[in-house]
N, C-alpha and C. Protein backbone atom coordinates (compact mmCIF):
# COMPACT_ATOMS: atom_id res chain seq x y z
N UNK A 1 149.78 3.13 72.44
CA UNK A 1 148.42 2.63 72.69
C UNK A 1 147.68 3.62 73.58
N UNK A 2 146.21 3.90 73.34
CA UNK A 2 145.64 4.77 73.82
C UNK A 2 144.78 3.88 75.37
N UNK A 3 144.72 4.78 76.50
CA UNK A 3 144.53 4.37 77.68
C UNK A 3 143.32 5.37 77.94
N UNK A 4 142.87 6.64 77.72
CA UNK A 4 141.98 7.28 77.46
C UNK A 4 141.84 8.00 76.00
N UNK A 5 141.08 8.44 75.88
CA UNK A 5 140.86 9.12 75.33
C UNK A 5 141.27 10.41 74.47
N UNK A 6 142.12 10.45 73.09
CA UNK A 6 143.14 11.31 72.79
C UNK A 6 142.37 13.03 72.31
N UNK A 7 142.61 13.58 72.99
CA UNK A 7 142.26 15.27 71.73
C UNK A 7 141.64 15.07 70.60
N UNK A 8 140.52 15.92 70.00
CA UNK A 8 140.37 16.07 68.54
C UNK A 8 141.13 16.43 67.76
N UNK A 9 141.96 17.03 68.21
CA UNK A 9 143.28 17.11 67.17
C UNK A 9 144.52 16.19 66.66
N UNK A 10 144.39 15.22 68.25
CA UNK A 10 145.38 14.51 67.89
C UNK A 10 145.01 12.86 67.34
N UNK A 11 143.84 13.03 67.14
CA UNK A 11 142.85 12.11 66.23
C UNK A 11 142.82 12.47 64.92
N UNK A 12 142.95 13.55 64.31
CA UNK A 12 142.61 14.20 63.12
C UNK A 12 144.63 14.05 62.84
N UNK A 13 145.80 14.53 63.46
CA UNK A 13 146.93 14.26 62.99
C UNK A 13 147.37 12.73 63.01
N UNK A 14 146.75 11.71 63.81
CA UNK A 14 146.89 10.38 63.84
C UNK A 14 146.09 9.72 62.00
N UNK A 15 145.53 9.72 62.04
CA UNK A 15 144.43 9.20 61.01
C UNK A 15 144.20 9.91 59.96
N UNK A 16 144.19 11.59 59.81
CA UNK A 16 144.03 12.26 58.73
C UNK A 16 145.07 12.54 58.13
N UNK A 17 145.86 13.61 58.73
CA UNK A 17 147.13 14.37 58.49
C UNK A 17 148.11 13.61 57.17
N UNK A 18 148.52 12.26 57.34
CA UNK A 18 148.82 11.69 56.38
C UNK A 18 148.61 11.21 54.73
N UNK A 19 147.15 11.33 55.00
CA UNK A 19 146.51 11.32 53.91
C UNK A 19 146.52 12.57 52.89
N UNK A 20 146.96 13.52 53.34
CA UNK A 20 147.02 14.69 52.46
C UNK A 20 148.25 14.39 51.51
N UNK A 21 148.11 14.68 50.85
CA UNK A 21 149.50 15.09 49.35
C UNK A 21 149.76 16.40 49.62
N UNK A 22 151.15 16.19 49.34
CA UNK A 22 152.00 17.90 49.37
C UNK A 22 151.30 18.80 49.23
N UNK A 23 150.74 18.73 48.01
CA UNK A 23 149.74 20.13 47.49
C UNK A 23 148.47 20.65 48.43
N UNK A 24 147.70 19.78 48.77
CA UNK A 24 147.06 19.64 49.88
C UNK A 24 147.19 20.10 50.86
N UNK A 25 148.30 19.56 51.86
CA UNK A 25 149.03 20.24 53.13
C UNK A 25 149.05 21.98 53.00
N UNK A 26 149.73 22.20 51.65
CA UNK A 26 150.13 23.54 51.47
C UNK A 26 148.70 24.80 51.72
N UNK A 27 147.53 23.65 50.91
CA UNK A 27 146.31 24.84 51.07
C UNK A 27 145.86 24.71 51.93
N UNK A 28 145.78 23.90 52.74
CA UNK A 28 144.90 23.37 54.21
C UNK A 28 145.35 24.97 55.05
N UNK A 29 144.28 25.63 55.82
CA UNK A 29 145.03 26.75 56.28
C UNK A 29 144.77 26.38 57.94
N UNK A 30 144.86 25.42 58.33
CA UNK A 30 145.19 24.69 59.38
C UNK A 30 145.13 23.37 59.42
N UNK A 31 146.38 22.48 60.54
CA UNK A 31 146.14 21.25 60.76
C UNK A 31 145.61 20.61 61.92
N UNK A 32 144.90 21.59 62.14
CA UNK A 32 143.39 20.92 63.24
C UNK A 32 142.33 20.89 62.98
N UNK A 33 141.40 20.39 64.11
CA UNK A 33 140.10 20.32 63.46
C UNK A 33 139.24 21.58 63.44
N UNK A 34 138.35 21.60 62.85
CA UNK A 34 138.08 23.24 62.45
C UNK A 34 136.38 23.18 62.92
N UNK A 35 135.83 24.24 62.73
CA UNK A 35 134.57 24.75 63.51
C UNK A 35 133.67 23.48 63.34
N UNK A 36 132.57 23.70 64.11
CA UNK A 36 131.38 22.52 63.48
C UNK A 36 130.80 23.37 62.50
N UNK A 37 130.90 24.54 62.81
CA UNK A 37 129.66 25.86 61.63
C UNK A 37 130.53 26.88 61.61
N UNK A 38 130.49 27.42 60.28
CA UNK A 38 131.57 28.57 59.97
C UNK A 38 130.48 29.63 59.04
N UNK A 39 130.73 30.70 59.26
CA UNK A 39 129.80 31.60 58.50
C UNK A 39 131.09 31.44 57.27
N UNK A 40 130.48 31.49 56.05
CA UNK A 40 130.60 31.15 55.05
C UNK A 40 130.44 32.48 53.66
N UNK A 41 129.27 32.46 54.04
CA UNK A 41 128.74 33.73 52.57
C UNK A 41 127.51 34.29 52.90
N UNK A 42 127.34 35.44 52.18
CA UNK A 42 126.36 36.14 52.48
C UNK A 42 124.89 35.46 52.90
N UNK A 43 124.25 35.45 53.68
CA UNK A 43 123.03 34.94 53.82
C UNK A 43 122.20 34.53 52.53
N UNK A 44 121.47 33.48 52.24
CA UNK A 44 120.64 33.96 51.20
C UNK A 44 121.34 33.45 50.05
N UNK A 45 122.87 33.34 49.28
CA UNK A 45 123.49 33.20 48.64
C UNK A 45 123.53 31.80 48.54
N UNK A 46 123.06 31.57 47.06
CA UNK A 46 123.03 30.26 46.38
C UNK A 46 123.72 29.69 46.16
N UNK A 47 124.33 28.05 46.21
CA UNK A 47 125.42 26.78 46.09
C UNK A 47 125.66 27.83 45.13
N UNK A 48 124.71 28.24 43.75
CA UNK A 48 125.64 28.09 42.19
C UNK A 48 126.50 28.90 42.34
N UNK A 49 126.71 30.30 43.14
CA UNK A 49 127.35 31.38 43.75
C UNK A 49 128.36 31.33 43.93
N UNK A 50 128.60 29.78 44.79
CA UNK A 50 129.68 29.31 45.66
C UNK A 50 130.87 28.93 44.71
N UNK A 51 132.07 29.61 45.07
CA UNK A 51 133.22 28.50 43.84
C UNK A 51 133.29 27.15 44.66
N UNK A 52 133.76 26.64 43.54
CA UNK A 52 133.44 25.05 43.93
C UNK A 52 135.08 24.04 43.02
N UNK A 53 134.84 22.93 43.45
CA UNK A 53 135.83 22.11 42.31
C UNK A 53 135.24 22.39 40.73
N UNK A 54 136.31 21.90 40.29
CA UNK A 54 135.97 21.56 38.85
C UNK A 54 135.27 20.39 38.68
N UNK A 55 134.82 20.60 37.64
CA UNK A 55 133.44 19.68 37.37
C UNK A 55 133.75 18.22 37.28
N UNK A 56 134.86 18.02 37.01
CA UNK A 56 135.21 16.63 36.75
C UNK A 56 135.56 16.21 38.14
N UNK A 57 135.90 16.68 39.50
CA UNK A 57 136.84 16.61 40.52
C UNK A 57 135.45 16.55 41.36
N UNK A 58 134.15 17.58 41.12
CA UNK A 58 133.08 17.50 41.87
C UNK A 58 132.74 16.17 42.10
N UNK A 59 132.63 16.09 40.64
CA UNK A 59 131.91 14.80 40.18
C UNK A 59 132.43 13.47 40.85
N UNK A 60 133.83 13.33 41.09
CA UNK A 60 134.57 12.31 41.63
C UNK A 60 133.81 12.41 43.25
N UNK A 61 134.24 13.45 43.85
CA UNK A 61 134.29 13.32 45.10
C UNK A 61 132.60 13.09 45.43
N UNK A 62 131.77 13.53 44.51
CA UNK A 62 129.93 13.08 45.11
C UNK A 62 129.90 11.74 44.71
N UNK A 63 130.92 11.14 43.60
CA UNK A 63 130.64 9.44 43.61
C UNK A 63 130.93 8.95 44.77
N UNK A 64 132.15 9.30 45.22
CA UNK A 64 132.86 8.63 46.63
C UNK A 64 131.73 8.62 47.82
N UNK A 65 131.09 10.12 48.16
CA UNK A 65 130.56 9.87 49.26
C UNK A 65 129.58 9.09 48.97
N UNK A 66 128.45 9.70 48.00
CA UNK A 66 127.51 8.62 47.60
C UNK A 66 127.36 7.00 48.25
N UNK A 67 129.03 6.98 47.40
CA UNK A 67 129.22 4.85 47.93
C UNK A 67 129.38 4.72 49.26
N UNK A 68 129.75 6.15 49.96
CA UNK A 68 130.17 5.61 51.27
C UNK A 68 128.85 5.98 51.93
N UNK A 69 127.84 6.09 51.68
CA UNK A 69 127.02 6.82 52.24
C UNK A 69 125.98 5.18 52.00
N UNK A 70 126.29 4.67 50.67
CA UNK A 70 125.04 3.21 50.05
C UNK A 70 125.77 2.08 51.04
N UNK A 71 127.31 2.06 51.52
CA UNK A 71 128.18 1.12 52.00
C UNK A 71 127.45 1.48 53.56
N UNK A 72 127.73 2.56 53.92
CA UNK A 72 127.52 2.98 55.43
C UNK A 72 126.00 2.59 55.88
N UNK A 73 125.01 2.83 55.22
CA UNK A 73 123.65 2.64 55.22
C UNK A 73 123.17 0.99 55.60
N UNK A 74 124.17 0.43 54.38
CA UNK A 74 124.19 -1.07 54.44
C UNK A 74 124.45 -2.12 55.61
N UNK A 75 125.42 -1.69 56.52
CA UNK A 75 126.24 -1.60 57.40
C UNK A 75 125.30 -1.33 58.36
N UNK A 76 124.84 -0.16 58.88
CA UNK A 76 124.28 -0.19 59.92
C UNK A 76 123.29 -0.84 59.95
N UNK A 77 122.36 -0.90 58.96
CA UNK A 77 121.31 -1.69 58.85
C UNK A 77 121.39 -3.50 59.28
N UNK A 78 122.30 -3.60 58.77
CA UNK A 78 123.25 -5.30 59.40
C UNK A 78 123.16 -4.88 61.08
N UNK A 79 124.54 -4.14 61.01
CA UNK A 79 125.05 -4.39 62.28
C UNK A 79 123.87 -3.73 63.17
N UNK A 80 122.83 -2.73 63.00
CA UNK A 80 122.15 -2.25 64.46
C UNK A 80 120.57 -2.82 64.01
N UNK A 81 120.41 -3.61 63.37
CA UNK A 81 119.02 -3.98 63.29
C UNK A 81 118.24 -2.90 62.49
N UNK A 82 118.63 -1.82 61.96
CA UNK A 82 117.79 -1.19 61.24
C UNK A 82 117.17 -0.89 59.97
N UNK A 83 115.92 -0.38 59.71
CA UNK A 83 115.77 0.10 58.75
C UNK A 83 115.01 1.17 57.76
N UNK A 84 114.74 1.12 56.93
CA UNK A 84 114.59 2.64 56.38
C UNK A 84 115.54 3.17 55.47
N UNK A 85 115.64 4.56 55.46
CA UNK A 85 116.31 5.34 55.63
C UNK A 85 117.12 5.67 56.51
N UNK A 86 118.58 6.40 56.60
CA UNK A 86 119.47 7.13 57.39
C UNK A 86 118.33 8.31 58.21
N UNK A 87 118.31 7.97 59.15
CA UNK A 87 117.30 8.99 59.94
C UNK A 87 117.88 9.73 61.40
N UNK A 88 117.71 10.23 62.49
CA UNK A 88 118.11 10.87 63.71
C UNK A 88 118.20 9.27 64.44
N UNK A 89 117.07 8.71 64.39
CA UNK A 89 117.33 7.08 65.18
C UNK A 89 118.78 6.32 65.21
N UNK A 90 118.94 6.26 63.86
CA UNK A 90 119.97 5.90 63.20
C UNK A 90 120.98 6.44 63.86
N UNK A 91 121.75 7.62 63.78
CA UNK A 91 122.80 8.82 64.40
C UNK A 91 122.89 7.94 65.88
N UNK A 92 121.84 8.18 66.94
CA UNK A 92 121.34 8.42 68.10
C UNK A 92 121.85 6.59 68.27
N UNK A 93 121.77 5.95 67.55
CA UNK A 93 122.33 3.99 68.00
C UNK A 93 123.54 4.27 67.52
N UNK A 94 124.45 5.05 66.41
CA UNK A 94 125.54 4.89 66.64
C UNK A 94 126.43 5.65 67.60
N UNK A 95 125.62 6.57 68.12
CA UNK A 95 126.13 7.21 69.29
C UNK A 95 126.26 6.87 70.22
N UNK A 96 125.06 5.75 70.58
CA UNK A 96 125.26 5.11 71.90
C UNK A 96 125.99 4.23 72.08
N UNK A 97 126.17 3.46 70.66
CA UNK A 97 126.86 2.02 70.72
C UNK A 97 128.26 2.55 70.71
N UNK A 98 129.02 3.60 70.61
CA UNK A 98 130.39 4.19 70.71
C UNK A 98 130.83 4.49 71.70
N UNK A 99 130.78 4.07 72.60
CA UNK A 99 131.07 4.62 74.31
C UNK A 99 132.25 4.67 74.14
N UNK A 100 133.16 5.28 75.50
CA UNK A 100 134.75 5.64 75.79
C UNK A 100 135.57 4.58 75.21
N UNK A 101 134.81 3.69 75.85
CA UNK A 101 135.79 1.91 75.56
C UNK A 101 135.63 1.52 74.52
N UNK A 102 134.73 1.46 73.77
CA UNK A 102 134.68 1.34 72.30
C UNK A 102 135.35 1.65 71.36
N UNK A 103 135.38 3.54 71.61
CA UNK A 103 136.33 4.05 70.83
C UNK A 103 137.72 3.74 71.09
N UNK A 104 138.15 3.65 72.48
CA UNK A 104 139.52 3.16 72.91
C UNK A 104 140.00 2.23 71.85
N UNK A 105 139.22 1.10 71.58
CA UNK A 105 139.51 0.23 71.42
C UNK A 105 139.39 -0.60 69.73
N UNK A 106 138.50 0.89 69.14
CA UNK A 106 138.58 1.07 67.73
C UNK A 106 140.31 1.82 67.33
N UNK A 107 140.46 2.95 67.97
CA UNK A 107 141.47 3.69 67.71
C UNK A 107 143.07 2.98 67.86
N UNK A 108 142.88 1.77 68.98
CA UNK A 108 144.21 0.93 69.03
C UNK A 108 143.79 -0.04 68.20
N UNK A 109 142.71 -0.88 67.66
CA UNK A 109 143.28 -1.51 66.69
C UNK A 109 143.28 -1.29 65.27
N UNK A 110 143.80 0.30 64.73
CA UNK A 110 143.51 0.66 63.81
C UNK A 110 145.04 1.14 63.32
N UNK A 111 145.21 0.77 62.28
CA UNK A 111 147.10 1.55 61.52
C UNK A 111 146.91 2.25 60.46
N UNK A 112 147.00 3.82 61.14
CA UNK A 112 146.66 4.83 60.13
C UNK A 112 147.24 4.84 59.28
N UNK A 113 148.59 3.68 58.74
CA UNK A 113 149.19 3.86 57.64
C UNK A 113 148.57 2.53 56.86
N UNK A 114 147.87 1.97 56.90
CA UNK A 114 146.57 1.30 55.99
C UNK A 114 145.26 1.74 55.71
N UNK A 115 145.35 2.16 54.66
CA UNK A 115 144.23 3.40 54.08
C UNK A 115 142.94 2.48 54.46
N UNK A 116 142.51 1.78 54.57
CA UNK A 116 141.43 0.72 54.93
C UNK A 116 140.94 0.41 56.29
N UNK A 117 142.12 1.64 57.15
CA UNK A 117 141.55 0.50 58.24
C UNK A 117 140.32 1.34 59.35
N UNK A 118 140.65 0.53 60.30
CA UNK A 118 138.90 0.51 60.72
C UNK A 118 138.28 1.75 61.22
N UNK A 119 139.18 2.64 61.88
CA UNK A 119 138.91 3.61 62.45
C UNK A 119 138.69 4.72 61.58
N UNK A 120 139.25 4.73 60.65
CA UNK A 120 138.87 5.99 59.02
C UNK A 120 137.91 5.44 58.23
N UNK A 121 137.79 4.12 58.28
CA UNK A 121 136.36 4.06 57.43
C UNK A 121 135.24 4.64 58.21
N UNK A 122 134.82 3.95 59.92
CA UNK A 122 133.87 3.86 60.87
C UNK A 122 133.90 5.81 60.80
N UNK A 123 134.86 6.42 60.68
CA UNK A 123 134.62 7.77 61.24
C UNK A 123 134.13 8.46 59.77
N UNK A 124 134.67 8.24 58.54
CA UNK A 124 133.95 8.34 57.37
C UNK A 124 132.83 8.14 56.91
N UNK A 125 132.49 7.38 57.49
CA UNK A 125 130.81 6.59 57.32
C UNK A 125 129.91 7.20 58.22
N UNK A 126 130.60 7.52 59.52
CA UNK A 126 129.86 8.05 60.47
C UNK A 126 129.49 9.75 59.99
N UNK A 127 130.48 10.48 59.41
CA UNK A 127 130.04 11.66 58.67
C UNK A 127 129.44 11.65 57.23
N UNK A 128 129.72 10.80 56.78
CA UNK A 128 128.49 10.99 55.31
C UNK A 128 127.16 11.14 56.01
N UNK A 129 127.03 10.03 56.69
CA UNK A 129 125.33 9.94 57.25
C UNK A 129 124.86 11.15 58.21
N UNK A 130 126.15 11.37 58.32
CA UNK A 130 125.50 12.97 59.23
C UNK A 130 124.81 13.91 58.40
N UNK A 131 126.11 13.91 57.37
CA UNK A 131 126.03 15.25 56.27
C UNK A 131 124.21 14.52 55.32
N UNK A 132 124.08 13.14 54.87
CA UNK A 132 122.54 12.71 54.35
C UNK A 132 121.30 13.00 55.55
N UNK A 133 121.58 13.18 56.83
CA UNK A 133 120.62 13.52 57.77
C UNK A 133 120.29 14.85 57.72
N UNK A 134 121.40 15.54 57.80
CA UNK A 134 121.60 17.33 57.80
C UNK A 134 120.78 17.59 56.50
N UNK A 135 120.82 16.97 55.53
CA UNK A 135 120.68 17.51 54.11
C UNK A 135 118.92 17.03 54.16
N UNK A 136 118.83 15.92 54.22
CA UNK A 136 117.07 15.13 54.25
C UNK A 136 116.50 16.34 55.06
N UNK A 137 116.80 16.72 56.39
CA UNK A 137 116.04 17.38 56.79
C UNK A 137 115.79 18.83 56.68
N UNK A 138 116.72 19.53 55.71
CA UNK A 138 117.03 20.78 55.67
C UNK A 138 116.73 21.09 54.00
N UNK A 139 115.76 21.49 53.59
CA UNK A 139 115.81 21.82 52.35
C UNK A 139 117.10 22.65 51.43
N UNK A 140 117.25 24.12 52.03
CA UNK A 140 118.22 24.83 52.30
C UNK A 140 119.95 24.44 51.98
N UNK A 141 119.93 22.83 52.27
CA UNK A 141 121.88 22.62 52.97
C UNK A 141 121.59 21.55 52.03
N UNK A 142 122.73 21.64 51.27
CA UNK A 142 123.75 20.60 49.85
C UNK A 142 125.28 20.38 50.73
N UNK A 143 125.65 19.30 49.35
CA UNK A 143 126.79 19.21 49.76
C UNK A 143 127.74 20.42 49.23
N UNK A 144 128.78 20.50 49.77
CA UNK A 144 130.13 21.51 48.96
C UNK A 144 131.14 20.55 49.26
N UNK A 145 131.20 20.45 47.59
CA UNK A 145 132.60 19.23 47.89
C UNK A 145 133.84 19.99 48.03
N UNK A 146 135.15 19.02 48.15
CA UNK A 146 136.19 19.61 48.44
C UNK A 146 137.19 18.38 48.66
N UNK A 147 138.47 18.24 47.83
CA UNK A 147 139.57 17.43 48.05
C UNK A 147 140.52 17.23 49.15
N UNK A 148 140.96 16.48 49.95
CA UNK A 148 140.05 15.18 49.70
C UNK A 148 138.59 15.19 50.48
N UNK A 149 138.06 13.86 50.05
CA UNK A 149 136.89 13.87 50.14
C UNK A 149 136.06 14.03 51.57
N UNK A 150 137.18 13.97 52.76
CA UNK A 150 136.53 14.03 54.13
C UNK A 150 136.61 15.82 54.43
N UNK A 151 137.08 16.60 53.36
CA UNK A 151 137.03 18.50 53.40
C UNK A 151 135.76 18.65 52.86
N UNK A 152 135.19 17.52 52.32
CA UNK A 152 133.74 18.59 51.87
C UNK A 152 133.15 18.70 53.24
N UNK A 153 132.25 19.70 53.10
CA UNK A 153 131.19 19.89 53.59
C UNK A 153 129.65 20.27 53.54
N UNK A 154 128.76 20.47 53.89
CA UNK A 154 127.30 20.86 54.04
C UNK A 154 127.40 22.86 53.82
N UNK A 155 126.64 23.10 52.98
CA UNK A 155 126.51 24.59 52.87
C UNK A 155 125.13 24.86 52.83
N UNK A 156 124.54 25.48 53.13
CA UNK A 156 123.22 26.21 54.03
C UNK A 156 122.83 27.27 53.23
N UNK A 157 122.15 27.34 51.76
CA UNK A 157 122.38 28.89 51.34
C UNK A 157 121.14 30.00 52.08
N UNK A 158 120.11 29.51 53.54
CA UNK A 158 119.57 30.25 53.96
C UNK A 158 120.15 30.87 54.58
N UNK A 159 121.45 30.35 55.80
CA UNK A 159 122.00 31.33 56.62
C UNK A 159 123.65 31.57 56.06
N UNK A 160 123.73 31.10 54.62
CA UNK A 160 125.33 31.47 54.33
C UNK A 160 126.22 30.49 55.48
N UNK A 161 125.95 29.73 55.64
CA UNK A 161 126.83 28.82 56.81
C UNK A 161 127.47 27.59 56.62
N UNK A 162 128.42 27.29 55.81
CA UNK A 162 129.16 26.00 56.11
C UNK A 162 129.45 25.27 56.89
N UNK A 163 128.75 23.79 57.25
CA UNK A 163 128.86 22.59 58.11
C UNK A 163 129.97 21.74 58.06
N UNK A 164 131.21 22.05 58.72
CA UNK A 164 132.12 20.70 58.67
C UNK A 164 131.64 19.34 58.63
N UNK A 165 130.87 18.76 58.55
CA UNK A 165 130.11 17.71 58.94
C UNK A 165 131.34 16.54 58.95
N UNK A 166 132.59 16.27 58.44
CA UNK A 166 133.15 15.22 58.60
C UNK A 166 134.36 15.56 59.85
N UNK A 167 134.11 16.62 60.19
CA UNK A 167 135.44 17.31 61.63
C UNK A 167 134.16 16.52 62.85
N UNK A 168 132.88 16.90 62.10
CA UNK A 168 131.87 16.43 63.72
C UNK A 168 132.41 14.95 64.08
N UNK A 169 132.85 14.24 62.67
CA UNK A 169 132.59 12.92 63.28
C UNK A 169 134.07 12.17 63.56
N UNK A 170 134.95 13.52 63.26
CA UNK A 170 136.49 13.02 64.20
C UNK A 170 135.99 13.84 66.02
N UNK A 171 134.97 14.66 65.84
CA UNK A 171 135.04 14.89 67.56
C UNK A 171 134.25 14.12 67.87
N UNK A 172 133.38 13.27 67.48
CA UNK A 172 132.78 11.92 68.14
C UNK A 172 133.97 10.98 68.95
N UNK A 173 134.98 11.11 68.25
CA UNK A 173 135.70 9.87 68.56
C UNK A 173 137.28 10.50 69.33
N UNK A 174 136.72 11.68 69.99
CA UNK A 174 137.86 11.88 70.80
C UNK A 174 137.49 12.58 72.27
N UNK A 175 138.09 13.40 73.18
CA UNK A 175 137.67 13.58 74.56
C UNK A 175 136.68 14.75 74.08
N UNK A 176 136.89 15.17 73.38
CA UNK A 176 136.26 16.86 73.05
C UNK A 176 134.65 16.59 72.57
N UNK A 177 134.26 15.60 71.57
CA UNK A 177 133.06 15.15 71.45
C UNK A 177 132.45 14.09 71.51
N UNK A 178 132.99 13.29 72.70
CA UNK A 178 132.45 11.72 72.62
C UNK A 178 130.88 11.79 73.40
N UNK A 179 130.75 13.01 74.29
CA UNK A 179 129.29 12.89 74.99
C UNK A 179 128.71 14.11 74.39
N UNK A 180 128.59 14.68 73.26
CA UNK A 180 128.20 15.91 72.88
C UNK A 180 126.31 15.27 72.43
N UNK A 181 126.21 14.28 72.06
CA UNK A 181 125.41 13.82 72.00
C UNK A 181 124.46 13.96 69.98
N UNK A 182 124.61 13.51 69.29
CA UNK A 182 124.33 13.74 68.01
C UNK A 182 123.23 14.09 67.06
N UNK A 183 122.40 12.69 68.09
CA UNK A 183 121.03 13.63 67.74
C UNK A 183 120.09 14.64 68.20
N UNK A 184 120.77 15.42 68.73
CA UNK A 184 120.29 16.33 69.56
C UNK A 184 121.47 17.40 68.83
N UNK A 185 122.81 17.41 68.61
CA UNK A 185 123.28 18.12 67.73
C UNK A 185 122.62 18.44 66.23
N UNK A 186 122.29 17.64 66.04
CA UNK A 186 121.67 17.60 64.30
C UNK A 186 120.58 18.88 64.48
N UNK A 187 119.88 18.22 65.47
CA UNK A 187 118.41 18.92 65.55
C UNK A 187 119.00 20.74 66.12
N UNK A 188 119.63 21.24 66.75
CA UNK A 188 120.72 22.11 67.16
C UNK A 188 120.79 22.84 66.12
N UNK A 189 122.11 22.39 65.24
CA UNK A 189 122.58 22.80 64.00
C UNK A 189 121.40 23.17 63.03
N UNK A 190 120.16 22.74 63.04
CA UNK A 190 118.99 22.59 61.94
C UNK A 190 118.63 23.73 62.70
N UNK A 191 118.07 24.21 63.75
CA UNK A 191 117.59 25.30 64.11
C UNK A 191 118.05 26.75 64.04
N UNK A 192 119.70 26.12 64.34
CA UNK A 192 120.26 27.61 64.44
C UNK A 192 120.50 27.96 62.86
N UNK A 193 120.60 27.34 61.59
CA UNK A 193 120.95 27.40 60.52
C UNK A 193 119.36 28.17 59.82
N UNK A 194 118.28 27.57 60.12
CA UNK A 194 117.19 28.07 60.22
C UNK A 194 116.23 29.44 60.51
N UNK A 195 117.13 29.88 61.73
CA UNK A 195 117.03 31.06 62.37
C UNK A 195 118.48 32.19 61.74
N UNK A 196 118.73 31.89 61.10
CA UNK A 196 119.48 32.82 60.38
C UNK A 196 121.44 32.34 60.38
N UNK A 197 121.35 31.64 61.37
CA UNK A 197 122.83 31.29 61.68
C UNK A 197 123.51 32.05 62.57
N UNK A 198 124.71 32.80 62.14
CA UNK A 198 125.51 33.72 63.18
C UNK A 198 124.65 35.23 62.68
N UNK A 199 123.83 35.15 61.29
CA UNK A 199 123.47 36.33 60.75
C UNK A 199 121.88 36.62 61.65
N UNK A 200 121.44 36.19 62.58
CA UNK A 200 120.05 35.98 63.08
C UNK A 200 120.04 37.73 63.82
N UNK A 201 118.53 37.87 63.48
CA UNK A 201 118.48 38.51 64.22
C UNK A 201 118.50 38.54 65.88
N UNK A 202 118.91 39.87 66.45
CA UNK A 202 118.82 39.75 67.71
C UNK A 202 117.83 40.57 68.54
């Protein structure tokens, strides 16, 4: 049972790590959590550019988020009074409503060996809507899928930059990003991706 607050890593081997299949494990070229922004590809360089899944495997994994993205939407709108669209407001109430004790207390009553349970959906849901915020506001950034479905990520073809967007929302929920603050990250990530990325001039 957790008494503070565990590592981003040892949130991502609690809750993720298992979920991989053999084959999986093997390509993963680490089992931690990985950048928020990774230079990716040449600046400028278009999704179609990008290798990607196969078309049938794409196709699976944009249904999944999709639902989790129509499920997650649904959800907050219940539970925080809102509505609209997935917007920065949105991000910014589930950020607040997640304090230390919250998460404490999501993460103990959760059994990472029940694919359902509460703490992998809440942290799943919490990154689709990142990755539909990142994307609404950024002409530029699509998804890039990737098996399983919490490896896709956000790709940027102005600054060549790949967005972990579902690693952001395992460091929400551990010591490393519980006060990083989100909507103020979003807006962050949108600028520097904007200004060229790691490729910006200096």
């Amino acid at each position: 049972m957790f008494i503070f607050l565990p590592n981003k890593d040892k949130v991502f081997e609690k809750f993720f790590l298992l979920r991989y299949t053999e084959k999986e494990r093997k390509s993963l070229r680490q089992y931690t959590v990985k950048y928020d922004i990774e230079s990716y590809a040449k600046p400028g360089t278009d999704i179609s550019q990008i290798p990607i899944l196969a078309n049938e495997d794409a196709d699976e994994i944009s249904d999944h988020i999709s639902k989790t993205i129509r499920a997650a939407s649904n959800d907050f709108r219940m539970s925080f009074g809102l509505t609209g669209e997935p917007n920065l407001d949105w991000i910014e109430k589930f950020d607040k409503y997640f304090t230390k004790k919250r998460v404490i207390g999501l993460l103990n009553k959760s059994d990472p060996r029940v694919a359902s349970n509460e703490f992998f959906v809440t942290c799943c849901a919490f990154g689709a809507l990142l990755g539909k915020v990142l994307i609404d506001m950024n002409e530029s950034v699509n998804w890039l899928y990737d098996c399983p479905f919490w490896e896709s990520g956000l790709y940027d073809s102005k600054s060549g930059c790949r967005i972990n967007i579902f690693y952001w929302a395992v460091k929400k929920f551990s010591n490393y990003g519980i006060d990083d603050g989100y909507r103020a990250k979003i807006i962050a990530c949108s600028e520097f991706i904007n200004n060229g990325g790691f490729n910006r001039s200096l």
